[in-house]
Protein backbone atom coordinates (compact mmCIF):
# COMPACT_ATOMS: atom_id res chain seq x y z
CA UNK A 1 35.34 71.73 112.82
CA UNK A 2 34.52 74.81 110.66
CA UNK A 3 34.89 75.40 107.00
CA UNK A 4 37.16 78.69 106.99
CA UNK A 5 38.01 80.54 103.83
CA UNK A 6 41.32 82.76 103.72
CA UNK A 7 42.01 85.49 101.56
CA UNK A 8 45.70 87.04 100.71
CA UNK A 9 46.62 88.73 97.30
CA UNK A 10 50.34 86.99 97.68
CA UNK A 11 50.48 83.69 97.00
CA UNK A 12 52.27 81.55 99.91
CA UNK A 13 55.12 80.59 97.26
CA UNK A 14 56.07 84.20 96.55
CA UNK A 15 59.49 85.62 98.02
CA UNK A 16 57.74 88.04 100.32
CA UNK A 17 56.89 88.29 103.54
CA UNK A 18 53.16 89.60 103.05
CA UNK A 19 52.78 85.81 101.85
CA UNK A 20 53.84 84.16 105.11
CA UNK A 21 50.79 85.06 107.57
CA UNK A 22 47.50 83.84 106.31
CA UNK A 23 49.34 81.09 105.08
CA UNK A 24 50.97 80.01 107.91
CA UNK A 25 47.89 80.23 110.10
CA UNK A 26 45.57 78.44 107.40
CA UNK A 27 48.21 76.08 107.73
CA UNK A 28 47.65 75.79 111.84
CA UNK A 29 44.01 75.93 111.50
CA UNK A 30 44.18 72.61 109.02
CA UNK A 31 46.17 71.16 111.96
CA UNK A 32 43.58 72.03 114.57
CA UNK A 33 40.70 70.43 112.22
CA UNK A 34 39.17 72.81 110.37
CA UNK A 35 38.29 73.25 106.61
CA UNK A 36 40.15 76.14 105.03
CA UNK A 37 40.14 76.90 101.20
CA UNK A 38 43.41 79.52 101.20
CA UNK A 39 42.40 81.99 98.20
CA UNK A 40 45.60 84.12 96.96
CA UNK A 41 46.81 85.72 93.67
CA UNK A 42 48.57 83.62 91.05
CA UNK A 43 52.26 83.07 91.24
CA UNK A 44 52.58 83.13 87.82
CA UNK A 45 49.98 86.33 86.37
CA UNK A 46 50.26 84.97 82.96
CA UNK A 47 48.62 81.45 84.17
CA UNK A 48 44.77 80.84 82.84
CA UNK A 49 42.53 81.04 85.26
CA UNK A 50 41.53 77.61 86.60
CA UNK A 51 38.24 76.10 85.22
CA UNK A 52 35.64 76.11 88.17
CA UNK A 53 34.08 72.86 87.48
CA UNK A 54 37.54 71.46 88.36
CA UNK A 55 38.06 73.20 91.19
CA UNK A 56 34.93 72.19 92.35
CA UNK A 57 36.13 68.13 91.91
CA UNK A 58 39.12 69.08 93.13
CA UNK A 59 37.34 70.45 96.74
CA UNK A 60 35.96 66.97 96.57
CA UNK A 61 38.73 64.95 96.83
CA UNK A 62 41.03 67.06 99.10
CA UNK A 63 42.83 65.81 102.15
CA UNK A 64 41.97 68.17 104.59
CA UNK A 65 44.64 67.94 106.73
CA UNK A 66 46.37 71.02 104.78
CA UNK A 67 44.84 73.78 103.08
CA UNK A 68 43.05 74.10 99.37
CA UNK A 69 45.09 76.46 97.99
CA UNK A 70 42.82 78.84 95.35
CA UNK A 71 45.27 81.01 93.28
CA UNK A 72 43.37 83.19 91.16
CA UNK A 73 45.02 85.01 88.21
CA UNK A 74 44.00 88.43 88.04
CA UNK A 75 41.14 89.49 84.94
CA UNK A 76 43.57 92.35 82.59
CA UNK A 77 42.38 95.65 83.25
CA UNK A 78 45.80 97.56 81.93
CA UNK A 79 44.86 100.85 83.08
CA UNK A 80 44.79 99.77 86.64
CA UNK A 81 47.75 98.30 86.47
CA UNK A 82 50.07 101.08 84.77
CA UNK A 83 48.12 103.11 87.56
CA UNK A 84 49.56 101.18 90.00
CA UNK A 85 52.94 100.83 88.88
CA UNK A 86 53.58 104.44 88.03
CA UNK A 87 53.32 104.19 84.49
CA UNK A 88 50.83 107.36 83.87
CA UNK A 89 50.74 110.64 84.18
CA UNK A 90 50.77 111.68 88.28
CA UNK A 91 47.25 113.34 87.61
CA UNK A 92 45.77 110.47 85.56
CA UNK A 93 47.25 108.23 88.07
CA UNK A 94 45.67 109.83 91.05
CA UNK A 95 42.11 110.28 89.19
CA UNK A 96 42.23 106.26 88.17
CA UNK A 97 43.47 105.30 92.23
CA UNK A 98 41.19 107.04 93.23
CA UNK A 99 37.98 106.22 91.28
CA UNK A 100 38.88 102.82 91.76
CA UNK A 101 38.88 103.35 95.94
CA UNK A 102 35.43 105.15 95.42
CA UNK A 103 34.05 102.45 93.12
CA UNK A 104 35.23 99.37 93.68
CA UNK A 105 37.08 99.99 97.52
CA UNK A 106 40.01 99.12 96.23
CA UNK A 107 43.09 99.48 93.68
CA UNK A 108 43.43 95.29 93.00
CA UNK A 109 40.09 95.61 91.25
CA UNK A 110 41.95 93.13 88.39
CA UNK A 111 42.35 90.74 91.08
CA UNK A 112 39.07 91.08 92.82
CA UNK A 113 37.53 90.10 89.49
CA UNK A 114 39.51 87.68 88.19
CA UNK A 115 38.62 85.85 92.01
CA UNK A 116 34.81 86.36 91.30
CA UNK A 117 33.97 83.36 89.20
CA UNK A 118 35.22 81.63 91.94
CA UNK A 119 33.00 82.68 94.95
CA UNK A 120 29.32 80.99 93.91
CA UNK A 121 31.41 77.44 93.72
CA UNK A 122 32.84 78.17 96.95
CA UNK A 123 29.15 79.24 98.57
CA UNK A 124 27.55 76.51 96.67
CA UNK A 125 30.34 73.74 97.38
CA UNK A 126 32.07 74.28 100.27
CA UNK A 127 29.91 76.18 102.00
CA UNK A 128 32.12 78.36 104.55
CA UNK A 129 30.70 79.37 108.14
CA UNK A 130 33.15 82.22 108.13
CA UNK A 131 35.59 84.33 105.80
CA UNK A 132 38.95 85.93 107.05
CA UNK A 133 41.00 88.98 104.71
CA UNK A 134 43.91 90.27 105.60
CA UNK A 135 44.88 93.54 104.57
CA UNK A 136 47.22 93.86 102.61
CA UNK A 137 44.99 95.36 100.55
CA UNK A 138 41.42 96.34 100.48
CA UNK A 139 40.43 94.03 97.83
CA UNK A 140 41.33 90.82 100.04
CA UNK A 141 38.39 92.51 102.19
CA UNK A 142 36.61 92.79 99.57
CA UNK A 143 37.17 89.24 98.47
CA UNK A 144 36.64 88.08 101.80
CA UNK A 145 33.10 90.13 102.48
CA UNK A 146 32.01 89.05 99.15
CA UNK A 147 32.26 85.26 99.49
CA UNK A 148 30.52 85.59 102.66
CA UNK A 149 27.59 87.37 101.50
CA UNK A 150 27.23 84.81 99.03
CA UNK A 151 27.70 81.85 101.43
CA UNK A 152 25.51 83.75 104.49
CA UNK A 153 27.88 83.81 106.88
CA UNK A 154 30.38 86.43 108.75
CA UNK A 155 33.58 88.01 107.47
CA UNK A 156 36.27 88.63 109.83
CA UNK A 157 38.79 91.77 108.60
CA UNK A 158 43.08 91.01 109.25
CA UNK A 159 45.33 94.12 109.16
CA UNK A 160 48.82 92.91 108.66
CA UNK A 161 49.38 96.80 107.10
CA UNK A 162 48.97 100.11 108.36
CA UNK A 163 46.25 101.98 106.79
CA UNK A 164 47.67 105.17 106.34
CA UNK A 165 50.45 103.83 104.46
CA UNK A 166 48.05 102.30 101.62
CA UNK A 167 44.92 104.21 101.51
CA UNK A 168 44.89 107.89 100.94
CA UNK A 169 43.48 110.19 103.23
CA UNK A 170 41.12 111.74 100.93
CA UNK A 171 39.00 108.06 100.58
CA UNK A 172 40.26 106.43 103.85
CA UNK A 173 36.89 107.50 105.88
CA UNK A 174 34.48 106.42 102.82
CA UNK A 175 36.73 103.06 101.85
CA UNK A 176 36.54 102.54 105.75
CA UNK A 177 32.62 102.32 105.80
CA UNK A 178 32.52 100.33 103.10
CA UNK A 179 34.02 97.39 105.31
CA UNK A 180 32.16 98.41 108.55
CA UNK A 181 29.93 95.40 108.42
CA UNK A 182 32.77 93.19 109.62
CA UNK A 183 32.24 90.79 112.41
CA UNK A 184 35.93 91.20 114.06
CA UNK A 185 38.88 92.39 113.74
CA UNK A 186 41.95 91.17 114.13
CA UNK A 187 45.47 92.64 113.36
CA UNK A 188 49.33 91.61 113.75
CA UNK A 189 49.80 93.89 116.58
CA UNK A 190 48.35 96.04 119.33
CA UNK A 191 50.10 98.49 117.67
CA UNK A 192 47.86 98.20 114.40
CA UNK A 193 44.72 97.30 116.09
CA UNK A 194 45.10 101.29 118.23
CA UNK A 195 45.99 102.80 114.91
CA UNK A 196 44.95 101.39 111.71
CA UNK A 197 42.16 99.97 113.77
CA UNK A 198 40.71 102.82 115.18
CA UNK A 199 39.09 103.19 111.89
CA UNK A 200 36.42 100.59 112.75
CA UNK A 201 33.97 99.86 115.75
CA UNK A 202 34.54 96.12 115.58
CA UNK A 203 35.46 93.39 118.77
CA UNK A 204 39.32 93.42 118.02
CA UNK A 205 42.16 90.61 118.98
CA UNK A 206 45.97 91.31 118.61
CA UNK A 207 47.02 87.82 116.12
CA UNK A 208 50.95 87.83 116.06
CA UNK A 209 52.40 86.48 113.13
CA UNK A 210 54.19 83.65 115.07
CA UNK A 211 57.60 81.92 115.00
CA UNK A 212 58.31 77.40 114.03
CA UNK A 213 58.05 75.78 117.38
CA UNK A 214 61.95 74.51 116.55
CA UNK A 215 62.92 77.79 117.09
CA UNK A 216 62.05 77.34 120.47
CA UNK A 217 65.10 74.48 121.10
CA UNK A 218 68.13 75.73 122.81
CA UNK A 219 71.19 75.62 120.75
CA UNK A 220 74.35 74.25 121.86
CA UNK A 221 76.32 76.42 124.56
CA UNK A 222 79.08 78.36 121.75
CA UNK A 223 81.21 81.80 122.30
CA UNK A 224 79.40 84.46 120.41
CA UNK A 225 81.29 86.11 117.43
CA UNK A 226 78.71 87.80 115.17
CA UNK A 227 77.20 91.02 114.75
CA UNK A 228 74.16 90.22 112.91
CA UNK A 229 71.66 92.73 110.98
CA UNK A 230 68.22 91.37 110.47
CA UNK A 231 65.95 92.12 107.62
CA UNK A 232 65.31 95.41 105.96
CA UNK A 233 67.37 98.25 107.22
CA UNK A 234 64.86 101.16 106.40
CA UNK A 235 67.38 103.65 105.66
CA UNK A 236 69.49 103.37 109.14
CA UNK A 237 72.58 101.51 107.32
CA UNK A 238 74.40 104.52 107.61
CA UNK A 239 74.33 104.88 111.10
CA UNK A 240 74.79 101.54 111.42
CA UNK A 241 77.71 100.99 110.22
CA UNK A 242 78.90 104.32 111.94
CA UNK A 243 78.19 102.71 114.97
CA UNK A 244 79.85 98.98 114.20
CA UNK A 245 82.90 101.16 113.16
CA UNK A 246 83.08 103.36 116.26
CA UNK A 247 83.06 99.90 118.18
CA UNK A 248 85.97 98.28 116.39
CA UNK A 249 87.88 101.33 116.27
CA UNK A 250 88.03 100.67 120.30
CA UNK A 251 89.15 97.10 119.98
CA UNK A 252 92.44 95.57 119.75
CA UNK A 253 93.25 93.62 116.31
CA UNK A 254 93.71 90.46 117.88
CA UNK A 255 89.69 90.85 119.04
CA UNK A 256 88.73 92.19 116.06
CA UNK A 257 89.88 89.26 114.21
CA UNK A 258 87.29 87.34 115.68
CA UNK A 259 84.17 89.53 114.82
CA UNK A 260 82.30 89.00 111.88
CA UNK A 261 79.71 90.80 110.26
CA UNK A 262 76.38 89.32 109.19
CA UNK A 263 73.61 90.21 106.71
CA UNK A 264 71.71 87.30 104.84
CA UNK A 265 68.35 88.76 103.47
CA UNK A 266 66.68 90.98 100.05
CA UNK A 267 69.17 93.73 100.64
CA UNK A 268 72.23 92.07 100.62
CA UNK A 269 74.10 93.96 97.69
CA UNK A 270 73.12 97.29 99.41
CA UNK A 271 74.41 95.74 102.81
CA UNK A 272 77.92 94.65 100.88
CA UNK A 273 78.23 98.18 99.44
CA UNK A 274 77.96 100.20 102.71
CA UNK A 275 79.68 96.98 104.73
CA UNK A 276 82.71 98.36 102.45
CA UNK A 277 83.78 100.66 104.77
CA UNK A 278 84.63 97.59 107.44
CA UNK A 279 86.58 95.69 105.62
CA UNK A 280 89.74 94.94 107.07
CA UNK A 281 88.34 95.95 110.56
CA UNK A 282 86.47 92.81 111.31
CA UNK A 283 85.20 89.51 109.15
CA UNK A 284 82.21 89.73 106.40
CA UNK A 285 79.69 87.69 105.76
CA UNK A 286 77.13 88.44 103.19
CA UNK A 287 74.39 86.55 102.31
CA UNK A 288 71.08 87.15 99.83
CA UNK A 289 68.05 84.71 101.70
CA UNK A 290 68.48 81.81 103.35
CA UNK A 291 66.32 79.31 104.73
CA UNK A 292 64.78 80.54 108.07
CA UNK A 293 66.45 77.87 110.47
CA UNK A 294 69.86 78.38 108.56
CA UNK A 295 69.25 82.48 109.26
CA UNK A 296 68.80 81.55 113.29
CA UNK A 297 71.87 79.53 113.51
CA UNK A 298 73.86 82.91 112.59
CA UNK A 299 71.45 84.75 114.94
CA UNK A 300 72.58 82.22 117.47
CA UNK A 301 76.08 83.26 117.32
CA UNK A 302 75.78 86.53 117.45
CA UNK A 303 76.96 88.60 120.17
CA UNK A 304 74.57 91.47 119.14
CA UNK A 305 71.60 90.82 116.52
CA UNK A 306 71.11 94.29 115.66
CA UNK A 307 67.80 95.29 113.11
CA UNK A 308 66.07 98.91 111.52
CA UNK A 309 62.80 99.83 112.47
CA UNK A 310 60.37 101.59 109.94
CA UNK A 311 59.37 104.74 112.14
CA UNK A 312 57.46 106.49 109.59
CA UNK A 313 54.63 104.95 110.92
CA UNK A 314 53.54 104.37 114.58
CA UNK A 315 51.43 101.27 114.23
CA UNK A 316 54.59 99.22 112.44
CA UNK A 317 55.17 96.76 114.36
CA UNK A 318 58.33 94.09 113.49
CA UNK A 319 57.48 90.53 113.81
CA UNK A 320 61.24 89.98 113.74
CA UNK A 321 62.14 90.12 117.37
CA UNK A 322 60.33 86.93 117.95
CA UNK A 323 62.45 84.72 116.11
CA UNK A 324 65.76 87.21 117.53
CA UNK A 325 64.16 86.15 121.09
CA UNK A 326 64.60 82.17 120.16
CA UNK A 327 68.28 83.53 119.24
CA UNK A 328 68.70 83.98 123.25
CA UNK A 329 71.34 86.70 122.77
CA UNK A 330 71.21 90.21 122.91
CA UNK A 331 69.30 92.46 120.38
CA UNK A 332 69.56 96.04 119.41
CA UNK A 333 66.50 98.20 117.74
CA UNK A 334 68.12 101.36 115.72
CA UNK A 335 67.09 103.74 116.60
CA UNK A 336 64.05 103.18 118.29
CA UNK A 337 61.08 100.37 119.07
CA UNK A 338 57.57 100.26 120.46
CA UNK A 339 56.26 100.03 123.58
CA UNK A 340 54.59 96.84 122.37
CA UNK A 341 57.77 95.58 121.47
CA UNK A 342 59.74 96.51 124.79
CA UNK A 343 57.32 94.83 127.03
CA UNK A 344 57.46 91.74 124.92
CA UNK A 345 61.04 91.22 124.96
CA UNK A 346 60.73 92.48 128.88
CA UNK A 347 57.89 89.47 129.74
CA UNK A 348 60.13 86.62 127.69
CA UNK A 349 63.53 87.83 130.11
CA UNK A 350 65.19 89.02 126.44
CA UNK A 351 67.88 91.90 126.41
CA UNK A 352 66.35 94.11 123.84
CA UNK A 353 68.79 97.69 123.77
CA UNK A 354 67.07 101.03 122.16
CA UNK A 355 70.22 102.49 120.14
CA UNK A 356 68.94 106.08 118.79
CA UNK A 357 72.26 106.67 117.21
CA UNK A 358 75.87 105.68 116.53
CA UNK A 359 77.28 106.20 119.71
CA UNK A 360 74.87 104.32 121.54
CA UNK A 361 74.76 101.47 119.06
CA UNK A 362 78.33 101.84 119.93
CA UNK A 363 78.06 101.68 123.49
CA UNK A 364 75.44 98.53 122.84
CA UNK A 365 78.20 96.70 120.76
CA UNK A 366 81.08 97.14 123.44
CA UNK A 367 78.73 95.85 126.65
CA UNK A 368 77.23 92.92 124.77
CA UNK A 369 80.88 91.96 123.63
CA UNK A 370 82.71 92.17 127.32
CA UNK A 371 79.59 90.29 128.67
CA UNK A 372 79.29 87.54 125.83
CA UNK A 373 79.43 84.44 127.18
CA UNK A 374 78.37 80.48 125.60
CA UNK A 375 75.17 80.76 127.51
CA UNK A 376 72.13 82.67 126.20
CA UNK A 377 70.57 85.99 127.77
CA UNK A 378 68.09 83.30 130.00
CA UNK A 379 65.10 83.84 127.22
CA UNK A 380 62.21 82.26 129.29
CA UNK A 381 60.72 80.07 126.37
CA UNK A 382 57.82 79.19 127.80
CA UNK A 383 56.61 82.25 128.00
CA UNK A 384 57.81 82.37 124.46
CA UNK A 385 56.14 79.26 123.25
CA UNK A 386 52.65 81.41 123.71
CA UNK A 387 53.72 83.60 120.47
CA UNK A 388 54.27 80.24 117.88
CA UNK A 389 52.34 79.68 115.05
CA UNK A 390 50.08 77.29 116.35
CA UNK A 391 49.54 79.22 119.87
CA UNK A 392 48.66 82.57 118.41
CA UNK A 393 46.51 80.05 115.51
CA UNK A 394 44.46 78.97 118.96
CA UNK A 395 43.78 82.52 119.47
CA UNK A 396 42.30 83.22 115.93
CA UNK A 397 40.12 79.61 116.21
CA UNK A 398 38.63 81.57 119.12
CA UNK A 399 38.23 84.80 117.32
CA UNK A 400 36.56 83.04 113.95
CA UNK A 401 34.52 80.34 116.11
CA UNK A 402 32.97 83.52 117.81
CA UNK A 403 32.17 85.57 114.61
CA UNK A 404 30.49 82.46 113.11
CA UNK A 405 28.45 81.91 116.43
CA UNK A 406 29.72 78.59 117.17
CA UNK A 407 30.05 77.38 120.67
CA UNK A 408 33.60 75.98 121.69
């Protein structure tokens, strides 16, 4: 058993995704008998900042079969904030990013010290044998490093984000150094680790973000009739929809009476706007979020479960086909997906199709629909099984019992 403290700015209540990975693996690690104290942002920023000597009763008392949540409201520091919002000048907003990067290592400074009256209790009282930050942002790192200086033990960095996307190139070598003294590294893809990674010399481990083991159950045998888009579309609804369209325009009317298109997600009055332009050419069925399981029953029936993939970077890696894996039916990248990705889908026996444009989105849509059948693609899900949440949580146990020097 170790005493494990994790650090995210969102807190695992928040309607983002950036809240779901730390807290879903300091969830796993409470199941495989560790300690963990999960230390996040406030959900609410106007909350007052909890009063330590109750936290530290609190720590006394807890059932540690589930993390201690820590949600730290940050300390005001309006500048930094209108900064980071876009609410100065571009100049002035550079010059205060910037000295904050070259200061402090970071532009969540407010949150980083509104945190701080928290670490000596947590050295003092819980005592952790090893930290783990996930960037994110820098100041999770920064959190993280901190609270193990304090306590005397390792710090273990997460990159969940690609680098270049958040710090600027000007500061990225000098903000890199500052977290050099890491113990690991660990990062939601291969992809990040050989890019964002490459910025530090540190022992690194690829940590998927994983699916629910009740993903993995088969569903019942059923005739596929959806065309599903998953998540954010990163600008490719355009050609999306070109493509969905092109594929109709081939079908009789009695078959496209029984196609329906699917969006349930964040974007969902953007999706209904450009999904215009199919109405009357097959069903619609728009959604904002829904529960996770209720989003893989429509995955299930879908004939195609088609997603976007953020290019502009080429560490992004999407989490997503995972959980379109459990689906068992045939998925579609537009207009392109990583190596990483391909092999994964390739090793679990999933149909994953590369669609750089319309046409062969198109071309996708028609094969998947003549072939559709009640039975799934043939998903091996054991193979599978080895990317839940609590086998990729075995893999970080490993990582963090080796930074704090603990034999296994």
């Amino acid at each position: 058993m170790m005493r494990i403290v994790a650090v995210n700015h969102h807190h695992p209540d928040a309607p983002v995704i950036g809240a779901v990975r730390v807290a879903r693996f300091a969830a796993a690690l409470a199941e495989l008998g560790h300690r963990v104290v999960l230390l996040t942002g406030a959900l609410d920023p106007t909350e007052p900042p909890a009063d330590p000597a109750h936290v530290a009763a609190a720590l006394a008392v807890h059932d540690w079969r589930q993390p201690f949540l820590l949600a730290c409201p940050s300390r005001p520091l309006p500048l930094l904030a209108a900064a980071r919002n876009g609410g100065l000048p571009r100049p002035l907003r550079r010059l205060v990013l910037a000295g904050h990067y070259l200061r402090h290592g970071g532009v969540f400074t407010d949150w980083r010290e509104g945190s701080a009256a928290y670490w000596p209790l947590l050295a003092e009282v819980f005592r952790p044998e090893v930290t783990w930050g996930t960037f994110g942002n820098t100041d999770a790192w920064s959190i993280a490093r901190g609270i193990a200086a304090l306590s005397r033990c390792p710090w273990v960095m997460d990159i969940k984000d690609v680098w270049e996307a958040f710090v600027p190139r000007p500061v990225s070598g000098l903000v890199a150094r500052r977290f050099a003294d890491a113990a690991a590294c660990t990062g939601l893809s291969q992809g990040h680790l050989d890019n964002s990674g490459r910025h530090f010399r540190l022992p690194k481990t690829a940590i998927y973000s994983g699916i629910p083991e009740e993903l993995l159950t088969p569903a019942p045998p059923s005739l596929p009739f959806r065309i599903t888009v998953t998540g954010s579309s990163y600008g490719w609804l355009d050609g999306m929809m070109a493509g969905i369209g092109r594929f109709l325009d081939h079908l009789p009317d009695d078959a496209r009476r029984e196609i329906v298109f699917t969006y349930a997600g964040g974007e969902h009055e953007l999706v209904r706007r450009e999904a215009a332009a199919l109405k009357g050419r097959c069903g619609l069925d728009i959604r904002p979020f829904i529960a996770l399981g209720d989003l893989a029953g429509l995955q299930r029936q879908a004939f195609l479960n088609l997603y976007g993939r953020m290019v502009g970077q080429p560490g992004w890696f999407h989490h997503k086909v995972f959980e379109l894996l459990a689906a068992d039916r045939p998925i579609a990248a537009f207009p392109t997906e990583t190596a990483e990705a391909v092999d994964i889908a390739a090793t679990c026996g999933g149909d994953l199709s590369l669609c750089p444009d319309s046409e062969a989105l198109a071309q996708a849509l028609e094969r998947t629909w003549r072939g559709r059948t009640a039975q799934g693609t043939g998903v091996d899900r054991g193979v599978l099984a080895g990317y839940t949440w609590a086998a990729q949580a075995v893999k970080l146990e490993a990582v963090l019992t080796r930074a704090a020097g603990r034999a296994r």
